[in-house]
PDB file of N, CA and C in Angstrom:
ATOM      1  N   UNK A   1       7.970  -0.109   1.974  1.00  0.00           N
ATOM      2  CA  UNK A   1       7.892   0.627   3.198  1.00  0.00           C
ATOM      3  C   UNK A   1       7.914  -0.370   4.334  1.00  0.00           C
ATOM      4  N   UNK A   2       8.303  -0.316   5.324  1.00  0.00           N
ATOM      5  CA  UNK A   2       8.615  -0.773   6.272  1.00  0.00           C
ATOM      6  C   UNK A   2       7.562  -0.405   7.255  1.00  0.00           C
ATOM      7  N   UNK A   3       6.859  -1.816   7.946  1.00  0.00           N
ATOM      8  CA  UNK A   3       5.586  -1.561   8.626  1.00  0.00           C
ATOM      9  C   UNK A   3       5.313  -1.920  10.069  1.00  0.00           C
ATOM     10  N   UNK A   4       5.421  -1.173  11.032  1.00  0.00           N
ATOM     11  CA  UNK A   4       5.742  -1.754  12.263  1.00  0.00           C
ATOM     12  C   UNK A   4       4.703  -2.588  12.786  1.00  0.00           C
ATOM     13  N   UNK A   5       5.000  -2.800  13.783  1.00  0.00           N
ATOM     14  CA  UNK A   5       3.819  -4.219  14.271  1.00  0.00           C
ATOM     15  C   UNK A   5       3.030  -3.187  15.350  1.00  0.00           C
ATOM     16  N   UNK A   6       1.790  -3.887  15.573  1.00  0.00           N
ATOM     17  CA  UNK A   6       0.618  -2.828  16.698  1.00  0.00           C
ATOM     18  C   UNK A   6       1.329  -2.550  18.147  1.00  0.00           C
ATOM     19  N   UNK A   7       2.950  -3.669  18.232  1.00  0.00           N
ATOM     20  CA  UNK A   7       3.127  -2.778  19.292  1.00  0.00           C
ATOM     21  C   UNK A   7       4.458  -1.651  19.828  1.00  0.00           C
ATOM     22  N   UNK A   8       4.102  -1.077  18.346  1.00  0.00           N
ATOM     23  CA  UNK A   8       5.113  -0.333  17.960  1.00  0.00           C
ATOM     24  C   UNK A   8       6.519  -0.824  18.021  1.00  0.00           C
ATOM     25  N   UNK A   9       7.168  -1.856  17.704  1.00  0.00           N
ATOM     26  CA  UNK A   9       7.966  -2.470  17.619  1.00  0.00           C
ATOM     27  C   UNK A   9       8.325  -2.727  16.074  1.00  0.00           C
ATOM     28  N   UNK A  10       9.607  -2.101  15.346  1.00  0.00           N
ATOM     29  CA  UNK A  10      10.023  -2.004  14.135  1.00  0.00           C
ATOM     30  C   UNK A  10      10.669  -4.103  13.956  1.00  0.00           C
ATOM     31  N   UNK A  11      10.961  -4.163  14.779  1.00  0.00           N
ATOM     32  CA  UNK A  11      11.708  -5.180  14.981  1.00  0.00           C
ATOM     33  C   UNK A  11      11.025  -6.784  14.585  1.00  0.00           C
ATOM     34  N   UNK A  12       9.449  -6.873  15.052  1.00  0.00           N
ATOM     35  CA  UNK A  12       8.990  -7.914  14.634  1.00  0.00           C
ATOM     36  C   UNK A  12       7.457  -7.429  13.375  1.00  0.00           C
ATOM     37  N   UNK A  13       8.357  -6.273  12.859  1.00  0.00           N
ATOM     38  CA  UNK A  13       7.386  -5.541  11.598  1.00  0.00           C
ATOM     39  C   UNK A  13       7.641  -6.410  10.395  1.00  0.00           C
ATOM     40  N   UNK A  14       6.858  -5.490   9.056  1.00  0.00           N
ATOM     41  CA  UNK A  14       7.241  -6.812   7.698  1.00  0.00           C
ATOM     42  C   UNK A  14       7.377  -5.305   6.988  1.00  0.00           C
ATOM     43  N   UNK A  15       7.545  -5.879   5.580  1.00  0.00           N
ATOM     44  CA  UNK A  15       7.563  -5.020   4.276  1.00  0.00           C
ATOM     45  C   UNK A  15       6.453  -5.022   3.152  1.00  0.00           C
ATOM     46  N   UNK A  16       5.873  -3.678   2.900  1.00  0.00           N
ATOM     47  CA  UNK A  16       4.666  -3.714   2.035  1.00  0.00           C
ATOM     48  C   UNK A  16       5.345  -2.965   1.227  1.00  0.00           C
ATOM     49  N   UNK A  17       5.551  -3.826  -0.115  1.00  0.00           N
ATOM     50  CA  UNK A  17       5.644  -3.176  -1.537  1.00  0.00           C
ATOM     51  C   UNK A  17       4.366  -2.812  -2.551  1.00  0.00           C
ATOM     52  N   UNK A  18       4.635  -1.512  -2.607  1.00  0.00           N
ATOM     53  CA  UNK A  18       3.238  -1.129  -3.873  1.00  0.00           C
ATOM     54  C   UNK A  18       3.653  -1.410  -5.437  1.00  0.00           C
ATOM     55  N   UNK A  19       3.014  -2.627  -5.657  1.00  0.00           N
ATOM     56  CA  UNK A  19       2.981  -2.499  -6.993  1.00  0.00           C
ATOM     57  C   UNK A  19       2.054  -2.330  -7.943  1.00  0.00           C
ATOM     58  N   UNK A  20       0.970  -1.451  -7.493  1.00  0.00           N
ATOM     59  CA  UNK A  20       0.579  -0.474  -8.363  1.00  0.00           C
ATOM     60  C   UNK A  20      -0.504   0.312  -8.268  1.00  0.00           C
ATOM     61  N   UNK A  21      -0.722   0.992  -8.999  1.00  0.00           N
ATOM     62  CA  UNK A  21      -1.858   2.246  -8.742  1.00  0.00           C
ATOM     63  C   UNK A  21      -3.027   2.043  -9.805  1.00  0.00           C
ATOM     64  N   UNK A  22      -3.992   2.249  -9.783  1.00  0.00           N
ATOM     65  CA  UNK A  22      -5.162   2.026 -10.866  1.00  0.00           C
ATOM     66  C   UNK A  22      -6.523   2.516 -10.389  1.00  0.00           C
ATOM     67  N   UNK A  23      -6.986   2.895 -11.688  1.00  0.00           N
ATOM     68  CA  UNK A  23      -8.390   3.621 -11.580  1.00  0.00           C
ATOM     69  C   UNK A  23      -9.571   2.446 -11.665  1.00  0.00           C
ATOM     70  N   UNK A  24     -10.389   2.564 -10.733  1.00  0.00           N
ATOM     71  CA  UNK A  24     -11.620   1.578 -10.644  1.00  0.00           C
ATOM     72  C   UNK A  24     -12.423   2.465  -9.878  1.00  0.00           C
ATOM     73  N   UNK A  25     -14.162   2.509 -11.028  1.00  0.00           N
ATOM     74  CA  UNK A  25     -15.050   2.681 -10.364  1.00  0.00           C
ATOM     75  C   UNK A  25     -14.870   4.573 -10.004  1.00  0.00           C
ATOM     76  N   UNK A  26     -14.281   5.260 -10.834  1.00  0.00           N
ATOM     77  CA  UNK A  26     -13.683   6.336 -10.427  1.00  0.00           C
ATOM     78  C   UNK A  26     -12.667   6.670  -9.079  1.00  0.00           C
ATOM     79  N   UNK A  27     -12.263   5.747  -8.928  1.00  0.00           N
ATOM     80  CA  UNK A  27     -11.340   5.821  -7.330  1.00  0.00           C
ATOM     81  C   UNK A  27     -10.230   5.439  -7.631  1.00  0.00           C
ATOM     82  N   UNK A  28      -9.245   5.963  -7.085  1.00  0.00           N
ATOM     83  CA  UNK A  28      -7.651   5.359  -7.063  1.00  0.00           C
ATOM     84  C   UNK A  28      -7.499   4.407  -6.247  1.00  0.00           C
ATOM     85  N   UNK A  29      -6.706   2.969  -6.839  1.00  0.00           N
ATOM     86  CA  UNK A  29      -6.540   1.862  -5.815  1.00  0.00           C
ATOM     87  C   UNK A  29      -5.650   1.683  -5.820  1.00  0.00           C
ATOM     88  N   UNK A  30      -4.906   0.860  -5.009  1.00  0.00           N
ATOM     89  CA  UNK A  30      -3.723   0.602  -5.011  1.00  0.00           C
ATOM     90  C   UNK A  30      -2.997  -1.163  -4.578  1.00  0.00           C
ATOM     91  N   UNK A  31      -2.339  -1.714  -5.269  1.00  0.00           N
ATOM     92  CA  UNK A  31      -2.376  -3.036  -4.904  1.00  0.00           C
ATOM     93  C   UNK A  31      -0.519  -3.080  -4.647  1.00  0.00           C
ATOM     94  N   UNK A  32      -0.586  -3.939  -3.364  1.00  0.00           N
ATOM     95  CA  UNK A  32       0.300  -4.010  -2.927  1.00  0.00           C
ATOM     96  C   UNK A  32       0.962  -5.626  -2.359  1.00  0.00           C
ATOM     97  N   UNK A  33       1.903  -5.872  -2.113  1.00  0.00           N
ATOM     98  CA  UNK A  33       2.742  -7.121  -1.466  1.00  0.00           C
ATOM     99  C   UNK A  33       3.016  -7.049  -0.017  1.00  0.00           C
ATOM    100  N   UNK A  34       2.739  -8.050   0.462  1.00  0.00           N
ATOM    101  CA  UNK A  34       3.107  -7.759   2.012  1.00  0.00           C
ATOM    102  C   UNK A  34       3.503  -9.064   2.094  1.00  0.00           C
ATOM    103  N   UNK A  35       4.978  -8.649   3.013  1.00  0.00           N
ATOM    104  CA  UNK A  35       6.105  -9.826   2.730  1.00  0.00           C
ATOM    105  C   UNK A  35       5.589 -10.687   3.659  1.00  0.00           C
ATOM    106  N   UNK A  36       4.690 -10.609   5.184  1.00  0.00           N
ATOM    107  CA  UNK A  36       3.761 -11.969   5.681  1.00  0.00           C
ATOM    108  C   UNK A  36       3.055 -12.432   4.805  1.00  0.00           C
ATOM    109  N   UNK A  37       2.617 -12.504   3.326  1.00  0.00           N
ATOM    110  CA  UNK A  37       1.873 -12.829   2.003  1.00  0.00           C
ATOM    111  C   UNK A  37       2.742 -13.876   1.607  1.00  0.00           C
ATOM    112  N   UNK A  38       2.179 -14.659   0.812  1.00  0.00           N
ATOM    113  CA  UNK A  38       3.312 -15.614  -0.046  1.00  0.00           C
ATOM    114  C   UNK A  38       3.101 -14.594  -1.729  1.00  0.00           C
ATOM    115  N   UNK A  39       4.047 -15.014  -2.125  1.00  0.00           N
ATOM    116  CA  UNK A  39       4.672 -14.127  -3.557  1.00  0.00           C
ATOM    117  C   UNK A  39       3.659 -14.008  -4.774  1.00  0.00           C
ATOM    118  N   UNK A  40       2.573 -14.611  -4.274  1.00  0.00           N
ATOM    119  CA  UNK A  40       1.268 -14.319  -5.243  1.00  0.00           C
ATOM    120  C   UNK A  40      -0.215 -13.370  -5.067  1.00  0.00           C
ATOM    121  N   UNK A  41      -0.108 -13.271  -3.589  1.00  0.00           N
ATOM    122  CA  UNK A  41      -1.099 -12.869  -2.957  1.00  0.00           C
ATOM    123  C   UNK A  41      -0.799 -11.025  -3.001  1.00  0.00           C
ATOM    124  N   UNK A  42      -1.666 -10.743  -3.125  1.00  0.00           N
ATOM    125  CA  UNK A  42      -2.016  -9.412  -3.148  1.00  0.00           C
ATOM    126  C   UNK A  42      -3.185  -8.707  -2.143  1.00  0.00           C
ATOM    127  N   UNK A  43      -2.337  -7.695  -1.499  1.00  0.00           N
ATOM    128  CA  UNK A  43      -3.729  -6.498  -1.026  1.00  0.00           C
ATOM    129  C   UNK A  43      -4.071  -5.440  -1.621  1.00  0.00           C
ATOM    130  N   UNK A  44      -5.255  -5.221  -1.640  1.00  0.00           N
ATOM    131  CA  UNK A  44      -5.442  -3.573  -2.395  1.00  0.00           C
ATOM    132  C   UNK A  44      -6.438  -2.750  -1.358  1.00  0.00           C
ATOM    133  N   UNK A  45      -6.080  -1.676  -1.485  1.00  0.00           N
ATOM    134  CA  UNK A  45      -6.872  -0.146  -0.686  1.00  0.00           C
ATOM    135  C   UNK A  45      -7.028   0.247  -1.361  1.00  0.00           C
ATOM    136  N   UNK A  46      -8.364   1.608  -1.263  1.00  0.00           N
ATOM    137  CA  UNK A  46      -8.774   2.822  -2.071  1.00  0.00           C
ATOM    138  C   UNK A  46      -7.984   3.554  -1.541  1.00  0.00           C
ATOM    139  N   UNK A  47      -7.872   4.626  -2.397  1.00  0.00           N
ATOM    140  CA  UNK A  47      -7.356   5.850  -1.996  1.00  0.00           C
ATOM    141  C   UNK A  47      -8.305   6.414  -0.900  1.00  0.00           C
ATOM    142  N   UNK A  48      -9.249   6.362  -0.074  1.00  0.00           N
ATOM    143  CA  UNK A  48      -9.557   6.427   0.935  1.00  0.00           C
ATOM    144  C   UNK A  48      -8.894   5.465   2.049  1.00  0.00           C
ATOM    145  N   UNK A  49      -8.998   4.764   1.944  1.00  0.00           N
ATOM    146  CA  UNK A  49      -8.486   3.496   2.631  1.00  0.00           C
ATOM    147  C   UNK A  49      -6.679   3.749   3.115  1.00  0.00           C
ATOM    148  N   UNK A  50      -6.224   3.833   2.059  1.00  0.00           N
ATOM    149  CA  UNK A  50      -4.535   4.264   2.283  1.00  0.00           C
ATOM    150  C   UNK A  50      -4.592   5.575   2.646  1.00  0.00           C
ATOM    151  N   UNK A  51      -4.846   6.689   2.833  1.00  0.00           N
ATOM    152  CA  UNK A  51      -4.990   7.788   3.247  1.00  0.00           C
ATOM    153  C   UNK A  51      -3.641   8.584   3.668  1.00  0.00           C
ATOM    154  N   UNK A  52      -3.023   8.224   2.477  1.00  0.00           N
ATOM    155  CA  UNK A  52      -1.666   9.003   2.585  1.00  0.00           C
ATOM    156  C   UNK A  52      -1.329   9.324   0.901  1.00  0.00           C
ATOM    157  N   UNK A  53      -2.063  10.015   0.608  1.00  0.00           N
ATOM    158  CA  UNK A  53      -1.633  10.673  -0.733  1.00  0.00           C
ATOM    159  C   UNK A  53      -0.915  11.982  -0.660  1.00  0.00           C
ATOM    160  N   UNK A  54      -0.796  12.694  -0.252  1.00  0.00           N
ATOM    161  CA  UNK A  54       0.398  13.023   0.208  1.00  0.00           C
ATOM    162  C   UNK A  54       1.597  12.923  -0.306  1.00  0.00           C
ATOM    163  N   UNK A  55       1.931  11.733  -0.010  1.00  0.00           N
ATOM    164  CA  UNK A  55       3.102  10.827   0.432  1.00  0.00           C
ATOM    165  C   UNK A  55       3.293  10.051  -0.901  1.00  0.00           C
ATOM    166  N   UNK A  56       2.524  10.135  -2.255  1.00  0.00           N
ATOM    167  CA  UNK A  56       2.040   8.897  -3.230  1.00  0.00           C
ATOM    168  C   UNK A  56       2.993   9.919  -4.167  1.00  0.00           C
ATOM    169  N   UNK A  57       4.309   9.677  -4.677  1.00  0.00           N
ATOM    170  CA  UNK A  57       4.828   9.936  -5.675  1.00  0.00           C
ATOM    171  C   UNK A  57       3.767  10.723  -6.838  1.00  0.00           C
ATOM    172  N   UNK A  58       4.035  11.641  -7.761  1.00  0.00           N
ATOM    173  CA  UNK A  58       3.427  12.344  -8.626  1.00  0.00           C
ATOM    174  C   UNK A  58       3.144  11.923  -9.444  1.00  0.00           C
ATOM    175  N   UNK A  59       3.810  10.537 -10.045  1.00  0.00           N
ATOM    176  CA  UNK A  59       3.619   9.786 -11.052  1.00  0.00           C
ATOM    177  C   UNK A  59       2.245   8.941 -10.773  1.00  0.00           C
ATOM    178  N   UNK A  60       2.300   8.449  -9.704  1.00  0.00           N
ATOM    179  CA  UNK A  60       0.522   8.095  -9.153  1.00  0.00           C
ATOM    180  C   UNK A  60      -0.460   8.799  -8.912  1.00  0.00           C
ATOM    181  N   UNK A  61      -0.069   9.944  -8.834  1.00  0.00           N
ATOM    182  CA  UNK A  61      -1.240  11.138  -8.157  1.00  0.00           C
ATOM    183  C   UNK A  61      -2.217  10.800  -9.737  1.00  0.00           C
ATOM    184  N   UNK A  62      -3.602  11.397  -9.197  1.00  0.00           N
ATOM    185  CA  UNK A  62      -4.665  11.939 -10.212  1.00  0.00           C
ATOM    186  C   UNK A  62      -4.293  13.095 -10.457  1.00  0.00           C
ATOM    187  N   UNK A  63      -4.479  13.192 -11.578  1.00  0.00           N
ATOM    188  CA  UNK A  63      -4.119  14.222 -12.437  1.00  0.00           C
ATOM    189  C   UNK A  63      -5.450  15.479 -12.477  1.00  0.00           C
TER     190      UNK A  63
END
């Protein structure tokens, strides 16, 4: 996904890839790449935290 910068500017934005979804602690998390990251580093959110489930393919949803 493509992530704009705080001043709403697409242009000096980056790219956050999710690579993956997982249960911890009873909560859905999610760990992701963010291309300002170097190729090892990882972020993760709760499914509170990302607050767009919604939007989370069916194959990730809780069942």
């Amino acid at each position: 996904m493509n992530v704009a910068h705080n001043t709403g500017s697409s242009l000096v934005g980056h790219e956050v890839v999710l690579t993956k979804a997982f249960l911890h602690g009873g909560e859905t998390w999610y760990e992701m790449m963010d291309s300002n990251d170097g190729p090892l580093q990882r972020r993760y959110l709760s499914d509170k935290e990302f607050g767009y489930e919604a939007t989370v393919p069916k194959l990730l949803r809780k069942k």
